[in-house]
N, C-alpha and C. Protein backbone atom coordinates (compact mmCIF):
# COMPACT_ATOMS: atom_id res chain seq x y z
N UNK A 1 -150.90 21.40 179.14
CA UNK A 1 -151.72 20.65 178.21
C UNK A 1 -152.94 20.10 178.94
N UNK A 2 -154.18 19.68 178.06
CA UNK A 2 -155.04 19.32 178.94
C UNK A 2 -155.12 17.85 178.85
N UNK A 3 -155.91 17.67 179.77
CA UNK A 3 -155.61 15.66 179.31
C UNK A 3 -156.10 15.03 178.23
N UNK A 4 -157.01 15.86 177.93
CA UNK A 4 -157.47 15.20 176.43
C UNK A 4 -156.19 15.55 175.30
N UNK A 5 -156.06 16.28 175.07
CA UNK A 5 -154.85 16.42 174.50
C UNK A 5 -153.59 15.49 175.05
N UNK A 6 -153.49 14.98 176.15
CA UNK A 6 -152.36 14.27 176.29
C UNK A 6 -152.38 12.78 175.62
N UNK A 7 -154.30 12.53 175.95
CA UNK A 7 -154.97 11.37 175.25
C UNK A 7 -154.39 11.07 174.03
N UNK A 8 -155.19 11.90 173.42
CA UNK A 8 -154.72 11.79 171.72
C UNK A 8 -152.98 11.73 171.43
N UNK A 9 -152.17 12.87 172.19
CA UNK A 9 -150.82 12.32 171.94
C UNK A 9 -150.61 10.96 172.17
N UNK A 10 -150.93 10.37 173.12
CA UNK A 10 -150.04 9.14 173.51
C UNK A 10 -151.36 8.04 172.37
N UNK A 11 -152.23 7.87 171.84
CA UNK A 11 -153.09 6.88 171.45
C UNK A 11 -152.36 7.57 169.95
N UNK A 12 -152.13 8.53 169.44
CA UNK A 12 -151.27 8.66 168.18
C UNK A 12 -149.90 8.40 168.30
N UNK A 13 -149.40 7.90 169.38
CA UNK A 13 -147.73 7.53 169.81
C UNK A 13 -147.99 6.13 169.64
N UNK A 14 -149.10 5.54 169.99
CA UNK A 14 -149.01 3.94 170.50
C UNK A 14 -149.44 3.56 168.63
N UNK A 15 -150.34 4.04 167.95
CA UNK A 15 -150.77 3.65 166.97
C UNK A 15 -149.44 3.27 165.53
N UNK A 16 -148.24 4.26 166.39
CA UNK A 16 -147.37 4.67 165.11
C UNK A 16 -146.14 3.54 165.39
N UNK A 17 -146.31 3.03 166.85
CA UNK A 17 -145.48 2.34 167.80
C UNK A 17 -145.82 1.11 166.98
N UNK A 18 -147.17 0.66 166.86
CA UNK A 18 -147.71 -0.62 166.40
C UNK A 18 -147.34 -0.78 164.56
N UNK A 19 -147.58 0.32 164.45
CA UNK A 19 -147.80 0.43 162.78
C UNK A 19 -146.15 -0.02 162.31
N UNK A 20 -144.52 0.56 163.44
CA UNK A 20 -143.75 0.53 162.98
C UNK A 20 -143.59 -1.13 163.12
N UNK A 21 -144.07 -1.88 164.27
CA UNK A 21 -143.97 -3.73 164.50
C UNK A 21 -144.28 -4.17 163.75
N UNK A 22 -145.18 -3.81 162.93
CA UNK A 22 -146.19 -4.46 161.59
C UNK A 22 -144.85 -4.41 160.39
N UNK A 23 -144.71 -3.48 160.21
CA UNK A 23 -143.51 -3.31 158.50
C UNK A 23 -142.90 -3.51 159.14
N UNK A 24 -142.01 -3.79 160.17
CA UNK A 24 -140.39 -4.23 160.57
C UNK A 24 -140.49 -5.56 161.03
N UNK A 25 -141.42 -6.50 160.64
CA UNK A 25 -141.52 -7.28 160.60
C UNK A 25 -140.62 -8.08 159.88
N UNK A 26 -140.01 -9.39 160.68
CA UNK A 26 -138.94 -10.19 159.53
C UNK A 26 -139.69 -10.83 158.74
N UNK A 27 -139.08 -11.39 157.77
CA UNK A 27 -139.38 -11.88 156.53
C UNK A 27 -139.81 -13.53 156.83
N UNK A 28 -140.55 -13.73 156.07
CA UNK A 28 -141.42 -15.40 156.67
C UNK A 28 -141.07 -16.06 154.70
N UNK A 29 -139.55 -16.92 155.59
CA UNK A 29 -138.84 -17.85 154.79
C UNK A 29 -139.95 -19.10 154.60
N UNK A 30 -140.88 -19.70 154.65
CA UNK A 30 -141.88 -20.11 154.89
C UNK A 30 -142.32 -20.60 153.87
N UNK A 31 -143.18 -19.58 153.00
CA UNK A 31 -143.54 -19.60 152.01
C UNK A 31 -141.98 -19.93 150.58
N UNK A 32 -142.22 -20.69 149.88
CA UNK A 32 -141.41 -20.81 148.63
C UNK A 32 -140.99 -19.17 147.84
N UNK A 33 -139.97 -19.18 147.75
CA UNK A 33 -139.41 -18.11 146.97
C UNK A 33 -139.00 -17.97 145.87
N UNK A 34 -139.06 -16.75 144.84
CA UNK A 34 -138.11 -17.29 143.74
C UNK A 34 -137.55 -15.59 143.30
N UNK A 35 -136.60 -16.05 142.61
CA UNK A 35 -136.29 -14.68 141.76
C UNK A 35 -136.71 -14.48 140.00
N UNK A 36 -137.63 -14.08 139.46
CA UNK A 36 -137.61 -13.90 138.36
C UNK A 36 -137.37 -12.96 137.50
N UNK A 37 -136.61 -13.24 136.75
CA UNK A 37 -135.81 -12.66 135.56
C UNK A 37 -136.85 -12.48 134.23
N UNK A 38 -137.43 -11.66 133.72
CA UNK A 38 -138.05 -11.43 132.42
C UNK A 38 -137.69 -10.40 131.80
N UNK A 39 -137.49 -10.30 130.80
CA UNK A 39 -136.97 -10.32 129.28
C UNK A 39 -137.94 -10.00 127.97
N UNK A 40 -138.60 -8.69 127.70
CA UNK A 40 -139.46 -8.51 126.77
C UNK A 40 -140.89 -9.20 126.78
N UNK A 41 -141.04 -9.50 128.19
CA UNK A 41 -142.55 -9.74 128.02
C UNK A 41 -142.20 -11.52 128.67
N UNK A 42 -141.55 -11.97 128.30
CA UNK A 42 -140.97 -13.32 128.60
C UNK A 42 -140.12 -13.66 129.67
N UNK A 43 -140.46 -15.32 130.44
CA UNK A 43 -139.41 -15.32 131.38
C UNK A 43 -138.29 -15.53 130.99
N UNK A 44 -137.44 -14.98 131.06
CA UNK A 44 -135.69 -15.56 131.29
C UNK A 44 -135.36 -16.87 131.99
N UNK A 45 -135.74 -16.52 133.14
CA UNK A 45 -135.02 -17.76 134.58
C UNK A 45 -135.93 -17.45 135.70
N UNK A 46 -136.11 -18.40 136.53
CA UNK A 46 -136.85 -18.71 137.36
C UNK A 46 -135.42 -19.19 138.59
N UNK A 47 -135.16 -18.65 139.85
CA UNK A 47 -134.51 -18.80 140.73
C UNK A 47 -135.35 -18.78 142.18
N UNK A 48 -135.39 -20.46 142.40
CA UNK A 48 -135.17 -20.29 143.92
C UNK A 48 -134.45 -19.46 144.84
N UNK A 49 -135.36 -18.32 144.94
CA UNK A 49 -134.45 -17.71 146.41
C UNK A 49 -134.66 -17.98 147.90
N UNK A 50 -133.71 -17.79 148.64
CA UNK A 50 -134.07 -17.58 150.08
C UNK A 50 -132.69 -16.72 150.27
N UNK A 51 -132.13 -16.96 151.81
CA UNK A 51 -131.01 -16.08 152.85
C UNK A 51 -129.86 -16.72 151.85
N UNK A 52 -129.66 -17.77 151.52
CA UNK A 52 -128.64 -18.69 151.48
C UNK A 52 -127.99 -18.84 149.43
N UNK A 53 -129.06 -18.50 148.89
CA UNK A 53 -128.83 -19.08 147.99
C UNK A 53 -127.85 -17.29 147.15
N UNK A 54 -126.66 -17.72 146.39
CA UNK A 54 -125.64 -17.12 145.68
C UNK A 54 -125.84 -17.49 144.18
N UNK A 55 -126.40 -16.40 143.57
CA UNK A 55 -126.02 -16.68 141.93
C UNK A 55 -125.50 -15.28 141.60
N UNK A 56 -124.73 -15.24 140.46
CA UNK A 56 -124.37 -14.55 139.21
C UNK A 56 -124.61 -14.64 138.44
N UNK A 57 -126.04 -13.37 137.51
CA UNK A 57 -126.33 -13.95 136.36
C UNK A 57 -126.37 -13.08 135.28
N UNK A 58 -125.68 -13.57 134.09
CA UNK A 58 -125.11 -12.24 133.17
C UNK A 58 -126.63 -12.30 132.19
N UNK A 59 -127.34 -11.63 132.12
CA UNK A 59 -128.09 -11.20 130.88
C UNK A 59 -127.65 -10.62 129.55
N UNK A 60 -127.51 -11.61 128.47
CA UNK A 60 -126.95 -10.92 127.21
C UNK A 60 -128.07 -11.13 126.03
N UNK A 61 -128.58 -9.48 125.85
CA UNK A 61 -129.71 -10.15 124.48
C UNK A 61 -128.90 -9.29 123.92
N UNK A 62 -129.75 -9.07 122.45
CA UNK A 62 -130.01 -7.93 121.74
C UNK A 62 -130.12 -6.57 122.25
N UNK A 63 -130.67 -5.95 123.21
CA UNK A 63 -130.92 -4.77 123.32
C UNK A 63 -130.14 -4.54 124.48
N UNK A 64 -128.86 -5.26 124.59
CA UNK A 64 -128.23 -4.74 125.83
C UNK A 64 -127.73 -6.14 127.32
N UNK A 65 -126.68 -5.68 127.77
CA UNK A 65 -126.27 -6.88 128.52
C UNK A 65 -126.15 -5.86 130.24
N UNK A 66 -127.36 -7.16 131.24
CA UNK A 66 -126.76 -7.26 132.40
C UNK A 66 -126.26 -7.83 133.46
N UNK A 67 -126.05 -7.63 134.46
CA UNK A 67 -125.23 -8.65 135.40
C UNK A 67 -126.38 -8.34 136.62
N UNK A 68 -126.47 -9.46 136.97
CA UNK A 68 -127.37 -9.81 138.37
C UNK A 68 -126.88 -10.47 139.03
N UNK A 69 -126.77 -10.29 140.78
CA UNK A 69 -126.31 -10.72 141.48
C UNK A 69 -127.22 -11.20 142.95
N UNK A 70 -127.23 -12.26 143.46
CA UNK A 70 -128.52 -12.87 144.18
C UNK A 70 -127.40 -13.07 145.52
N UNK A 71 -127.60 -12.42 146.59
CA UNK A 71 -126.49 -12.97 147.38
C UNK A 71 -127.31 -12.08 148.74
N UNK A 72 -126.39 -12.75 149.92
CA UNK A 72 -127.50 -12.66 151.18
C UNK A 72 -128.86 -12.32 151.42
N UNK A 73 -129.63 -12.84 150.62
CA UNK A 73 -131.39 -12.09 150.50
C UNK A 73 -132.09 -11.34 150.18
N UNK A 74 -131.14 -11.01 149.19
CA UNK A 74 -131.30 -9.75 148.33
C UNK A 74 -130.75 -10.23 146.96
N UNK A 75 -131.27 -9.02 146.01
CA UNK A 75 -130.92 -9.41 144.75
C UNK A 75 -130.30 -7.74 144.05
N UNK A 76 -129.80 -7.84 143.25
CA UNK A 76 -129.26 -6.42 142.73
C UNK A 76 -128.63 -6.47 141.05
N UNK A 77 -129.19 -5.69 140.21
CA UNK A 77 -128.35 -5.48 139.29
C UNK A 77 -127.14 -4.72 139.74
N UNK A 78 -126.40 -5.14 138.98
CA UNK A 78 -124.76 -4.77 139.42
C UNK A 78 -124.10 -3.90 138.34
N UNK A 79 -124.22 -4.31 137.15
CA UNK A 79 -123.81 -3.57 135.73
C UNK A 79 -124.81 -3.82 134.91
N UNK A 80 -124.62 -2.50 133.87
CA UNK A 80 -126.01 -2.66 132.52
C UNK A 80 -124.55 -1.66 131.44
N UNK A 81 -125.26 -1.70 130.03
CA UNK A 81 -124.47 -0.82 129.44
C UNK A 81 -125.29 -0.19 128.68
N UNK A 82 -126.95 0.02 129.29
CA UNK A 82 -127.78 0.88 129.20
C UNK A 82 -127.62 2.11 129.25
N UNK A 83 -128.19 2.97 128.79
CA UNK A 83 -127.44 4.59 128.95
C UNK A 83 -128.15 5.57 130.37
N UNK A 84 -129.06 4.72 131.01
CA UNK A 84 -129.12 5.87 132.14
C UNK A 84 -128.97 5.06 133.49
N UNK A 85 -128.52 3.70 133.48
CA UNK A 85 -128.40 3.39 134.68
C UNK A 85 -129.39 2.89 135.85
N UNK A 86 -130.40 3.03 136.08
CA UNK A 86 -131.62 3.26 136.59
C UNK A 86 -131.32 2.18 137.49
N UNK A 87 -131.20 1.05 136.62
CA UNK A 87 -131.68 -0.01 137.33
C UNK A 87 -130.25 -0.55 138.51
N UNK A 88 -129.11 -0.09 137.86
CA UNK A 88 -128.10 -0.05 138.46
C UNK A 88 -128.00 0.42 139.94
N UNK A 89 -128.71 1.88 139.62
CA UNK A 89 -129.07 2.61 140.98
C UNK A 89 -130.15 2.17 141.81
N UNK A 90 -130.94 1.21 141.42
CA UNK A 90 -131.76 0.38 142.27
C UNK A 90 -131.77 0.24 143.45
N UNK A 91 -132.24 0.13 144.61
CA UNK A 91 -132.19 -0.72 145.73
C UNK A 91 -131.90 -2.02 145.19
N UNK A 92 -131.61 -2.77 146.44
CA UNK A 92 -131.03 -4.38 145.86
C UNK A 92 -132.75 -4.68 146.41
N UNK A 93 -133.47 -5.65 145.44
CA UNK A 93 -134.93 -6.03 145.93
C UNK A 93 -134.71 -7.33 147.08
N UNK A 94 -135.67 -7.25 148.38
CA UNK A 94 -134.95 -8.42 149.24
C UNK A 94 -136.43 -8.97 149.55
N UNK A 95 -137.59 -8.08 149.22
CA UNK A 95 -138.88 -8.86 149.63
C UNK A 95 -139.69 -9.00 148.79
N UNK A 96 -141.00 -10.29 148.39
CA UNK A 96 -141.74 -10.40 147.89
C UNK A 96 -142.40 -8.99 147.14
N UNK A 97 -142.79 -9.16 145.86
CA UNK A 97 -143.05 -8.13 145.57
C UNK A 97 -142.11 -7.14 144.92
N UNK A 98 -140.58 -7.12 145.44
CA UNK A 98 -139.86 -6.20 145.11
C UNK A 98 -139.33 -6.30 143.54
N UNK A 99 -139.60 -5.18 143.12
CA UNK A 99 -138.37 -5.13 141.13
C UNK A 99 -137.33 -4.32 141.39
N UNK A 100 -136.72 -4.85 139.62
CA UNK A 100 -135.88 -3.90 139.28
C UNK A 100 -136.08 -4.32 138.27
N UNK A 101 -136.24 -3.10 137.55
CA UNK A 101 -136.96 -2.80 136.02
C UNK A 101 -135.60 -2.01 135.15
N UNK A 102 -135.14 -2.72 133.82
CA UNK A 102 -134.02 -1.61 133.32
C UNK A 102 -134.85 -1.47 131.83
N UNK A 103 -135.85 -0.35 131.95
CA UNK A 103 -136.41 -0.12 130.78
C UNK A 103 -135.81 -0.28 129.45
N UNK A 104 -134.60 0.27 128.99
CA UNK A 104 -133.98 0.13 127.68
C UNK A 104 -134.21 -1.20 127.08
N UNK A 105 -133.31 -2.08 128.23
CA UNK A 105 -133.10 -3.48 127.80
C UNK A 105 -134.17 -4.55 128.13
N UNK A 106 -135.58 -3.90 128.36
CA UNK A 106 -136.83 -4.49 128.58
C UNK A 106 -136.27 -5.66 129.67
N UNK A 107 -136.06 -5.60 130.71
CA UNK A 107 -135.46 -6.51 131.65
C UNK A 107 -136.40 -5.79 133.38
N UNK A 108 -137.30 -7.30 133.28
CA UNK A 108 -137.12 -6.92 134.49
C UNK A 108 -136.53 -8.20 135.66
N UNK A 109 -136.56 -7.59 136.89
CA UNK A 109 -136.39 -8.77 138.10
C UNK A 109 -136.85 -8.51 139.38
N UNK A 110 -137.88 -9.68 139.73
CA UNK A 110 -138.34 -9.40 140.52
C UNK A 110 -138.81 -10.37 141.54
N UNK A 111 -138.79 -10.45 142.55
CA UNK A 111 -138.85 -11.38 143.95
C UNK A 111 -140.50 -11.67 144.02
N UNK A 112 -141.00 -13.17 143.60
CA UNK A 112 -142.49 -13.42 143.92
C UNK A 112 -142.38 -15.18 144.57
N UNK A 113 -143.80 -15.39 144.85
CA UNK A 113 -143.97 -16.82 145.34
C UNK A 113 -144.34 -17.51 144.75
């Protein structure tokens, strides 16, 4: 190889090195947290989250019932009796920003500040 070429390998090794410190970054408890629950356009519930905080929360409207579960820093629908599941199959959301959307039952939830 020539050295310029070794250049560019290692300055595209170090860039990807940095880029991975940046997103694997822990989470900055810091800022106020919450979990919100909305419901056809509307809020449901408003939940303080952080690491610590444990709820169970059953959603029952009209267009369908689910179960949410808020437990080690993360959040997750758990059951729906929606017909495709979606939201079930979710990731559990654990950072700012993160949803879970169960289209049928116009439900969403989602982690903001």
């Amino acid at each position: 190889m020539k050295k310029k070429e070794i250049i560019i390998i290692l300055l595209i090794a170090l860039i990807a090195f940095i880029a991975i410190l940046i997103t694997n970054q822990k989470k900055d408890y810091s800022a106020e947290q919450y979990v919100v629950i909305t419901i056809d356009k509307e809020m449901y519930k408003k939940i303080p989250f952080d690491v610590d905080t444990y709820e169970e929360i059953a959603v029952h409207t009209d267009l369908g019932n689910n179960t949410i579960i808020i437990n080690n820093g993360s959040v997750d629908v758990v059951d729906a009796d929606c017909p495709d599941f979606v939201c079930v199959n979710t990731k559990p959301a654990a950072q700012v920003g993160d949803m879970i959307v169960c289209l049928p039952h116009r439900l969403i939830v989602e982690i903001s500040e």
